[in-house]
PDB file of N, CA and C in Angstrom:
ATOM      1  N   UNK A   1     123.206 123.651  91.223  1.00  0.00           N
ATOM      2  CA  UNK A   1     122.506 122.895  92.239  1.00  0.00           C
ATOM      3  C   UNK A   1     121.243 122.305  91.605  1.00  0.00           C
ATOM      4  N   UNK A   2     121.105 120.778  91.910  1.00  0.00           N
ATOM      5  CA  UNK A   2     120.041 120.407  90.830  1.00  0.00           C
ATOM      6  C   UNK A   2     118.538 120.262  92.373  1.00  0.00           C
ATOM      7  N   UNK A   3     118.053 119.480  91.282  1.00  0.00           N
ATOM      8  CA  UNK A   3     116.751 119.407  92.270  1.00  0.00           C
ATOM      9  C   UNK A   3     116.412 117.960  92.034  1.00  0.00           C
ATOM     10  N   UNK A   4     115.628 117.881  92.713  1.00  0.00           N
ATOM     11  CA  UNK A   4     115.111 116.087  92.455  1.00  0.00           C
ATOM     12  C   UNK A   4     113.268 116.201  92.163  1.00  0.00           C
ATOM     13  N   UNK A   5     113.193 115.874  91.936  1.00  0.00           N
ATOM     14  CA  UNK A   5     111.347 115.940  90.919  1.00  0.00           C
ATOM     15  C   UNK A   5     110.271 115.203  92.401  1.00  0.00           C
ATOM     16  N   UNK A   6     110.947 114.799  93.544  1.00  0.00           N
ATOM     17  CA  UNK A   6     109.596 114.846  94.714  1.00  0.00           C
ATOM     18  C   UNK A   6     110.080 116.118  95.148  1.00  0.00           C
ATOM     19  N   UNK A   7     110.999 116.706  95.342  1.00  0.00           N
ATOM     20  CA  UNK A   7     111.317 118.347  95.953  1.00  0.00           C
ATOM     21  C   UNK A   7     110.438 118.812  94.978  1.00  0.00           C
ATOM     22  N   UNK A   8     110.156 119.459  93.763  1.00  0.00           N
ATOM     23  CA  UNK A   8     109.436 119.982  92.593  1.00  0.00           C
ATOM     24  C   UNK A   8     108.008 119.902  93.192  1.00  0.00           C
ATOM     25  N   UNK A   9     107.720 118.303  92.864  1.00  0.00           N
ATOM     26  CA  UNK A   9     106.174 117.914  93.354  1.00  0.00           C
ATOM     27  C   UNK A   9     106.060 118.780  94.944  1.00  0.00           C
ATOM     28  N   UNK A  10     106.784 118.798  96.024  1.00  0.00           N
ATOM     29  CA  UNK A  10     106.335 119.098  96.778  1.00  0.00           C
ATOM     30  C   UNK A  10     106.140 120.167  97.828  1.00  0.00           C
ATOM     31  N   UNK A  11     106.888 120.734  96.450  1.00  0.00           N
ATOM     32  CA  UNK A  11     106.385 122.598  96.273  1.00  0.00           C
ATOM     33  C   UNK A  11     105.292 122.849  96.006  1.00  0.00           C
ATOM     34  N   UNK A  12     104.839 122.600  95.087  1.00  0.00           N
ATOM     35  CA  UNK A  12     103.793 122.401  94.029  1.00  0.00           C
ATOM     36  C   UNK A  12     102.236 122.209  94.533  1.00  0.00           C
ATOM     37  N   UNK A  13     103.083 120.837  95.506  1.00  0.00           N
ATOM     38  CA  UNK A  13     101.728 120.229  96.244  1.00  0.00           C
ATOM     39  C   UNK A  13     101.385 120.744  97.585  1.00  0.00           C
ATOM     40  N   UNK A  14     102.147 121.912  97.801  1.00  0.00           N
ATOM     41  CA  UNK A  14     101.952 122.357  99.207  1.00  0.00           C
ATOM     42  C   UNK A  14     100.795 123.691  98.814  1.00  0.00           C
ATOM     43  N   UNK A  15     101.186 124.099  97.415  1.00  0.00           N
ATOM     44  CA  UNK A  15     100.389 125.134  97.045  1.00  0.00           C
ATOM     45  C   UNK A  15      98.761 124.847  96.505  1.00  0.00           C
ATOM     46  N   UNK A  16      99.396 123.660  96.226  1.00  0.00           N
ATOM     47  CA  UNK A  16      97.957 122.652  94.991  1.00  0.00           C
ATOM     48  C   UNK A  16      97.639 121.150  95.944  1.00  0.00           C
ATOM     49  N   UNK A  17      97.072 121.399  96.762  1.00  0.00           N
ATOM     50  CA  UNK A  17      97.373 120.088  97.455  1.00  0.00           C
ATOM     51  C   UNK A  17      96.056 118.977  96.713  1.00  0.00           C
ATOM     52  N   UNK A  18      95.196 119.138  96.267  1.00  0.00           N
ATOM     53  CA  UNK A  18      94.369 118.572  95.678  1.00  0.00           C
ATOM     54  C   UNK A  18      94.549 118.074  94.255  1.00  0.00           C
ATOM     55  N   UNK A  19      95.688 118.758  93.218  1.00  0.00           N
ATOM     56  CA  UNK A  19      95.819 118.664  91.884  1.00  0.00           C
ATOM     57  C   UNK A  19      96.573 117.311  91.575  1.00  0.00           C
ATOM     58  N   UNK A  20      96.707 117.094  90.079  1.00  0.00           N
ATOM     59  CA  UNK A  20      97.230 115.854  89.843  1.00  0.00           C
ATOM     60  C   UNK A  20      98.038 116.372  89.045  1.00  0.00           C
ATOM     61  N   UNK A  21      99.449 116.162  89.537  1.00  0.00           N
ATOM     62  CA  UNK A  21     100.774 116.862  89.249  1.00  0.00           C
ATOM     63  C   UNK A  21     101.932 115.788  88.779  1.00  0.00           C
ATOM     64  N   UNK A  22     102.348 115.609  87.589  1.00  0.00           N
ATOM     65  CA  UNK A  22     102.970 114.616  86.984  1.00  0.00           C
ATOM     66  C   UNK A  22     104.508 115.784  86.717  1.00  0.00           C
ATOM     67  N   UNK A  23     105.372 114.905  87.285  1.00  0.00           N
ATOM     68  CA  UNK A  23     107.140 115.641  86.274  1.00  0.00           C
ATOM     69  C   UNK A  23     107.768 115.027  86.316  1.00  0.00           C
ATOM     70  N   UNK A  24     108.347 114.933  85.170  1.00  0.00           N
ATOM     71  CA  UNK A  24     109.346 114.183  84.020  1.00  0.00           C
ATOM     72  C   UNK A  24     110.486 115.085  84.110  1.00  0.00           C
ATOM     73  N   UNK A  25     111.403 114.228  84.482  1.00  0.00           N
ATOM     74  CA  UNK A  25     112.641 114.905  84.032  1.00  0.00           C
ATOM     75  C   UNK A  25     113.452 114.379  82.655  1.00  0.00           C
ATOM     76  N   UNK A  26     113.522 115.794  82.408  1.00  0.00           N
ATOM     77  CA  UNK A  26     113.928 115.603  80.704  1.00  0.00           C
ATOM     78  C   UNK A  26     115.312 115.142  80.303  1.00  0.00           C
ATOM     79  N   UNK A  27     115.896 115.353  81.288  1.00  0.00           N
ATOM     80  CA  UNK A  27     117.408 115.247  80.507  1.00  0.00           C
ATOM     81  C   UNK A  27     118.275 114.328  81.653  1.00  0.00           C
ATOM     82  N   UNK A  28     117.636 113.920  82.683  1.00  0.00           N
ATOM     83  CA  UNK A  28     118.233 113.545  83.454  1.00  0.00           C
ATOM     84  C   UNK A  28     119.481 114.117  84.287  1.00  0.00           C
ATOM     85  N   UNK A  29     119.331 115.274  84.212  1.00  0.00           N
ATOM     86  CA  UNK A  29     120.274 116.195  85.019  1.00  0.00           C
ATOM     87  C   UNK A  29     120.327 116.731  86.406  1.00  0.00           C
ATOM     88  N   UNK A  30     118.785 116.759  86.438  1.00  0.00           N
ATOM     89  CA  UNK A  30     118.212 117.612  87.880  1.00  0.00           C
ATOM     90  C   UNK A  30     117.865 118.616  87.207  1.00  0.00           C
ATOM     91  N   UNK A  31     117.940 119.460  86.277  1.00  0.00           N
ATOM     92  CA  UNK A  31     118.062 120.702  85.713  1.00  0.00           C
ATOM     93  C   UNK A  31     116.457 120.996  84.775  1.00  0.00           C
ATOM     94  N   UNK A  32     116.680 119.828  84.114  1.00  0.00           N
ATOM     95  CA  UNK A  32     115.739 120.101  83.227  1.00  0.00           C
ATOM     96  C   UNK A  32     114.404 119.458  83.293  1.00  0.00           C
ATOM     97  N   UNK A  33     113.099 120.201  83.764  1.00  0.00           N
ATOM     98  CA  UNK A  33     111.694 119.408  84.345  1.00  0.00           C
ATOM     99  C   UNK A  33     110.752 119.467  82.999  1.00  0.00           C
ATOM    100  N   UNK A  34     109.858 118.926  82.955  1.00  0.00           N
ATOM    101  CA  UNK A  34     108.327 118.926  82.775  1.00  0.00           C
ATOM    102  C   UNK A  34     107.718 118.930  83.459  1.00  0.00           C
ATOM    103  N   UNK A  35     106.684 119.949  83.721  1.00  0.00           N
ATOM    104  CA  UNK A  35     105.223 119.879  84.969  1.00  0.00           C
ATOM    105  C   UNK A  35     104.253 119.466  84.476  1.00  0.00           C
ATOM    106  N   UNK A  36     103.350 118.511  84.548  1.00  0.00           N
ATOM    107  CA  UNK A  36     101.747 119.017  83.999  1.00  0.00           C
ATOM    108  C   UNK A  36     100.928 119.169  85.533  1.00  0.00           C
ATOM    109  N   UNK A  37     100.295 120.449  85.736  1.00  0.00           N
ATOM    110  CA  UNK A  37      99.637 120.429  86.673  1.00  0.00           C
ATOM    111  C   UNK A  37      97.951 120.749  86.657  1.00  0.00           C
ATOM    112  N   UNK A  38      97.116 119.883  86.836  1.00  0.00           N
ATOM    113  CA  UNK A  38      95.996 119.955  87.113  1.00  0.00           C
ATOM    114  C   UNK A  38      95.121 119.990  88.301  1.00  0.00           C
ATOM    115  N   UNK A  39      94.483 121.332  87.894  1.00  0.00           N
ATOM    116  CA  UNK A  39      93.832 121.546  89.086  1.00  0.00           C
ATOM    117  C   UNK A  39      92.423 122.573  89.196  1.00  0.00           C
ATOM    118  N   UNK A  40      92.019 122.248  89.917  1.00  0.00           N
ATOM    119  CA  UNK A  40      89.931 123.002  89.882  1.00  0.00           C
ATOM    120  C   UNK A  40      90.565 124.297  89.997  1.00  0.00           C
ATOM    121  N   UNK A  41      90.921 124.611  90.978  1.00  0.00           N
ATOM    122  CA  UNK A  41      91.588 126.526  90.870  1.00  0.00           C
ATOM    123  C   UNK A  41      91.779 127.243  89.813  1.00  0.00           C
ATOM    124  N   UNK A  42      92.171 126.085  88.855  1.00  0.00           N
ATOM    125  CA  UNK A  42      92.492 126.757  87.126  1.00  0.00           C
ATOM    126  C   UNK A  42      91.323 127.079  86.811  1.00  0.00           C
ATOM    127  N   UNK A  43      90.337 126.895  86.768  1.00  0.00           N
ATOM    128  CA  UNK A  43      88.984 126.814  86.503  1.00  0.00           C
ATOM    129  C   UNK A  43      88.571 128.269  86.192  1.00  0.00           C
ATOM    130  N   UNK A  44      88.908 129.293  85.055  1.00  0.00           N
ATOM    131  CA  UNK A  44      88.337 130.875  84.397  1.00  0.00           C
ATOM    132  C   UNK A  44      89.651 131.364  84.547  1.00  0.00           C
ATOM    133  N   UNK A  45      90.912 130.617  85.049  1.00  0.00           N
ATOM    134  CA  UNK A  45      91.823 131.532  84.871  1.00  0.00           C
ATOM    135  C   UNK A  45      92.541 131.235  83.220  1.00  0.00           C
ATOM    136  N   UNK A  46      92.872 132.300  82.516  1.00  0.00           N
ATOM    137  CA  UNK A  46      93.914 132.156  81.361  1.00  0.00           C
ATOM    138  C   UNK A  46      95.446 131.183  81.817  1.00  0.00           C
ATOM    139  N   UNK A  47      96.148 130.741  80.774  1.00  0.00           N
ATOM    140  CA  UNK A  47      96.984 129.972  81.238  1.00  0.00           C
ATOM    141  C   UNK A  47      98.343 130.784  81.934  1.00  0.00           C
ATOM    142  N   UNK A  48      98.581 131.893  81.604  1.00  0.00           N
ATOM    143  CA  UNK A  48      99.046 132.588  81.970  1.00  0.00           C
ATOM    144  C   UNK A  48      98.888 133.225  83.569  1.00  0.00           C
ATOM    145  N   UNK A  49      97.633 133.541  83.924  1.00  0.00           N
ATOM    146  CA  UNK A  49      97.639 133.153  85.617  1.00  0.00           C
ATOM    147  C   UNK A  49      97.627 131.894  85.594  1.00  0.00           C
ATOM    148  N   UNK A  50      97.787 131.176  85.273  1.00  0.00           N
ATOM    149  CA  UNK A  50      97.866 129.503  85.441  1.00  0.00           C
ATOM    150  C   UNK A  50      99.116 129.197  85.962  1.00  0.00           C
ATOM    151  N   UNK A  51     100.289 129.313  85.267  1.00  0.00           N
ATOM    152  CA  UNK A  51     101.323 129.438  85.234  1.00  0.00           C
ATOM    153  C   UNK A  51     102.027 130.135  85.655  1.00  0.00           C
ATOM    154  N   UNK A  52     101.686 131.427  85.959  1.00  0.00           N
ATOM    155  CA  UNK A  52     102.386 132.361  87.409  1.00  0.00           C
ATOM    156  C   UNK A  52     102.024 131.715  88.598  1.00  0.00           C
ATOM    157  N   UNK A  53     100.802 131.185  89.110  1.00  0.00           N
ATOM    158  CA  UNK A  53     100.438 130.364  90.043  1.00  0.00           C
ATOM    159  C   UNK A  53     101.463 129.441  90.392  1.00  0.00           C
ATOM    160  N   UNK A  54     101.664 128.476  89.464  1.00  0.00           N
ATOM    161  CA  UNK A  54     103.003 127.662  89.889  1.00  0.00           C
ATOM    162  C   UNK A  54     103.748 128.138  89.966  1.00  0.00           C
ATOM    163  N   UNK A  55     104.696 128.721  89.551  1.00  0.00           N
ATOM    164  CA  UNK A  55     105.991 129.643  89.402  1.00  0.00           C
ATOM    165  C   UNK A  55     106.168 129.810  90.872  1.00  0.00           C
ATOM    166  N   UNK A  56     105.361 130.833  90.963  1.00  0.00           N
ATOM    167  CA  UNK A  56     105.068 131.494  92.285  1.00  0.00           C
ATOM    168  C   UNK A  56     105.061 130.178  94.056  1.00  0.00           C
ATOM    169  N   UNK A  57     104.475 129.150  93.271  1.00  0.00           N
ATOM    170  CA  UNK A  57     104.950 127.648  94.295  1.00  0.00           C
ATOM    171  C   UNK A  57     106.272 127.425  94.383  1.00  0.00           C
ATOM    172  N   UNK A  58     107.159 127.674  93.782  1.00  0.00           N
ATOM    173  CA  UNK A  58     108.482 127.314  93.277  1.00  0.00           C
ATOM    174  C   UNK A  58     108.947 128.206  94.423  1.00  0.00           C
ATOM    175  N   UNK A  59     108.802 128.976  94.705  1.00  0.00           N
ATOM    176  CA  UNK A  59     109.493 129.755  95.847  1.00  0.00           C
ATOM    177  C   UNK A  59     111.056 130.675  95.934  1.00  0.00           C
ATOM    178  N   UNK A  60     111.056 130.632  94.297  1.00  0.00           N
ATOM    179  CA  UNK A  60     112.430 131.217  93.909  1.00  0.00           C
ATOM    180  C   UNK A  60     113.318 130.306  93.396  1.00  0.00           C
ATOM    181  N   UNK A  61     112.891 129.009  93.054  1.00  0.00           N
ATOM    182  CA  UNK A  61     114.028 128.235  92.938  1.00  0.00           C
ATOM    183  C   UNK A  61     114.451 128.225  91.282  1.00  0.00           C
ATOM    184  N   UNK A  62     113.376 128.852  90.576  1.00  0.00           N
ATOM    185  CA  UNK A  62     113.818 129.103  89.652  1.00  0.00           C
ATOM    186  C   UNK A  62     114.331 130.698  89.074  1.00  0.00           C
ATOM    187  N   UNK A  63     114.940 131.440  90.124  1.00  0.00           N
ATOM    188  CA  UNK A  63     115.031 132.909  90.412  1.00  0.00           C
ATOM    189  C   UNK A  63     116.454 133.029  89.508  1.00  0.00           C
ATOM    190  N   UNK A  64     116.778 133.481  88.974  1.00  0.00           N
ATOM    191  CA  UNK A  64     118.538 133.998  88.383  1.00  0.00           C
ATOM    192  C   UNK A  64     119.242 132.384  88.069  1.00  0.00           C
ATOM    193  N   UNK A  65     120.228 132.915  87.670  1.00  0.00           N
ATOM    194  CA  UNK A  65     121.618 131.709  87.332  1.00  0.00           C
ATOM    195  C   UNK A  65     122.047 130.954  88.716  1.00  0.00           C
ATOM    196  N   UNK A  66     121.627 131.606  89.468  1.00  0.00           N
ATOM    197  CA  UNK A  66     121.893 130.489  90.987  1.00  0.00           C
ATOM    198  C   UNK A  66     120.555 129.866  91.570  1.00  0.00           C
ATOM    199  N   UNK A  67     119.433 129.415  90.320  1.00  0.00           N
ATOM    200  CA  UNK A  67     118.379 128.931  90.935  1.00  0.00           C
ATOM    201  C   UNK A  67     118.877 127.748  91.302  1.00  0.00           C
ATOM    202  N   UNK A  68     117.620 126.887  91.911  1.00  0.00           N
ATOM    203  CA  UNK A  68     118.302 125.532  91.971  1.00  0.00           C
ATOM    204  C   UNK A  68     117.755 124.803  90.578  1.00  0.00           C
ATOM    205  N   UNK A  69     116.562 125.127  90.164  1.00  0.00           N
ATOM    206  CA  UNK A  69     116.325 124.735  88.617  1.00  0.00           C
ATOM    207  C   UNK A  69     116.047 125.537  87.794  1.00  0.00           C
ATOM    208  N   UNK A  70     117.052 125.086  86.680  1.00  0.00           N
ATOM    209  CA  UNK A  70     117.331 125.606  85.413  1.00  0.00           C
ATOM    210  C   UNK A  70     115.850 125.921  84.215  1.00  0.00           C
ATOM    211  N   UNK A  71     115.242 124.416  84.482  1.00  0.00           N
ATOM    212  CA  UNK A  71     114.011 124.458  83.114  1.00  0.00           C
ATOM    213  C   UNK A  71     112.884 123.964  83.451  1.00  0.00           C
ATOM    214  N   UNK A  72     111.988 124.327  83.272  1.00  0.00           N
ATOM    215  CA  UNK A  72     110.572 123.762  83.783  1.00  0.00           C
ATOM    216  C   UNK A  72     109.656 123.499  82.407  1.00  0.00           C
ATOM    217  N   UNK A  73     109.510 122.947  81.976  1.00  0.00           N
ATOM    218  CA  UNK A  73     108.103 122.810  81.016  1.00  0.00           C
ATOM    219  C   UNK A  73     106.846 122.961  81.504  1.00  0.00           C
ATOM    220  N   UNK A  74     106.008 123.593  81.998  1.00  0.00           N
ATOM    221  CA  UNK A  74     104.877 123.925  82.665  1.00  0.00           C
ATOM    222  C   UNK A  74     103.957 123.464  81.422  1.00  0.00           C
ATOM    223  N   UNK A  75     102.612 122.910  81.703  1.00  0.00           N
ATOM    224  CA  UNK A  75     101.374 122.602  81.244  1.00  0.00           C
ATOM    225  C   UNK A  75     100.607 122.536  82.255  1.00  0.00           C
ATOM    226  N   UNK A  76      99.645 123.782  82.415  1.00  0.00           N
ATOM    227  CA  UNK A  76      98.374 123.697  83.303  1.00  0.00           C
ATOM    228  C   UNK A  76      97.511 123.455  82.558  1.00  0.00           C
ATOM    229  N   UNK A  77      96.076 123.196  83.768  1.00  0.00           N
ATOM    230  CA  UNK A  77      94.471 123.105  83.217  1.00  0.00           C
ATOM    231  C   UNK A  77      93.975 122.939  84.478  1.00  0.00           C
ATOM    232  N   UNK A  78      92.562 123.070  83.790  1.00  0.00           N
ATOM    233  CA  UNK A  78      91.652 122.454  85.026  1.00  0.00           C
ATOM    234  C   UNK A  78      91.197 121.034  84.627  1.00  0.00           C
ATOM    235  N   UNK A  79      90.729 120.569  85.562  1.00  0.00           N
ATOM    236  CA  UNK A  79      89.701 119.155  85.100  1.00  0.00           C
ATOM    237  C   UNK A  79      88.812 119.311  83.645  1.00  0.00           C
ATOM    238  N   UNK A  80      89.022 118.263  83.216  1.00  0.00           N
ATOM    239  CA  UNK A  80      87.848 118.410  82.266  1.00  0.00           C
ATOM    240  C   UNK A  80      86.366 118.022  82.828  1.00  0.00           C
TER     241      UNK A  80
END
C-alpha cells in the first residue's frame, strides 16, 4: 500500500504545523520518501529526538511489512 507525499506532509503538518516540510519521492513508487523537516521545536533537541518526533507523526504507517510506507529519508533541524 503506497502513500502519496500530501498524505506524508499532512501527518507531519498536523504534528508540526508551523515547520517547513519539503518530500521528494525517490523512486516514484509511493514507497520510497525524503523528508526534510524544519522546525523551532528542534531547537536543544539531538537529532535523534528530532527524528523520533516525526516518526512518531507518522502514526504507524511506517510500523512492520504492512506499513503503508516502506522508506523515509528523514533530515531534521531547527531554523538557522
Amino acid at each position: 500500500m503506497a502513500m502519496e507525499a500530501q498524505d506524508i506532509e499532512a501527518l507531519i503538518r498536523a504534528a508540526f504545523p508551523h515547520a517547513k516540510i519539503t518530500i521528494t519521492d525517490l523512486a516514484g513508487d509511493g514507497n520510497h520518501y525524503a523528508a526534510e523537516v524544519i522546525d523551532e521545536s528542534f531547537r536543544g533537541q539531538n537529532r535523534v529526538q528530532q527524528q523520533r518526533a516525526v516518526y512518531a507523526a507518522l502514526q504507524g504507517k511506517m510500523d512492520g511489512p504492512q506499513g503503508a510506507l516502506h522508506a523515509l529519508a528523514l533530515t531534521t533541524k531547527a531554523p538557522e
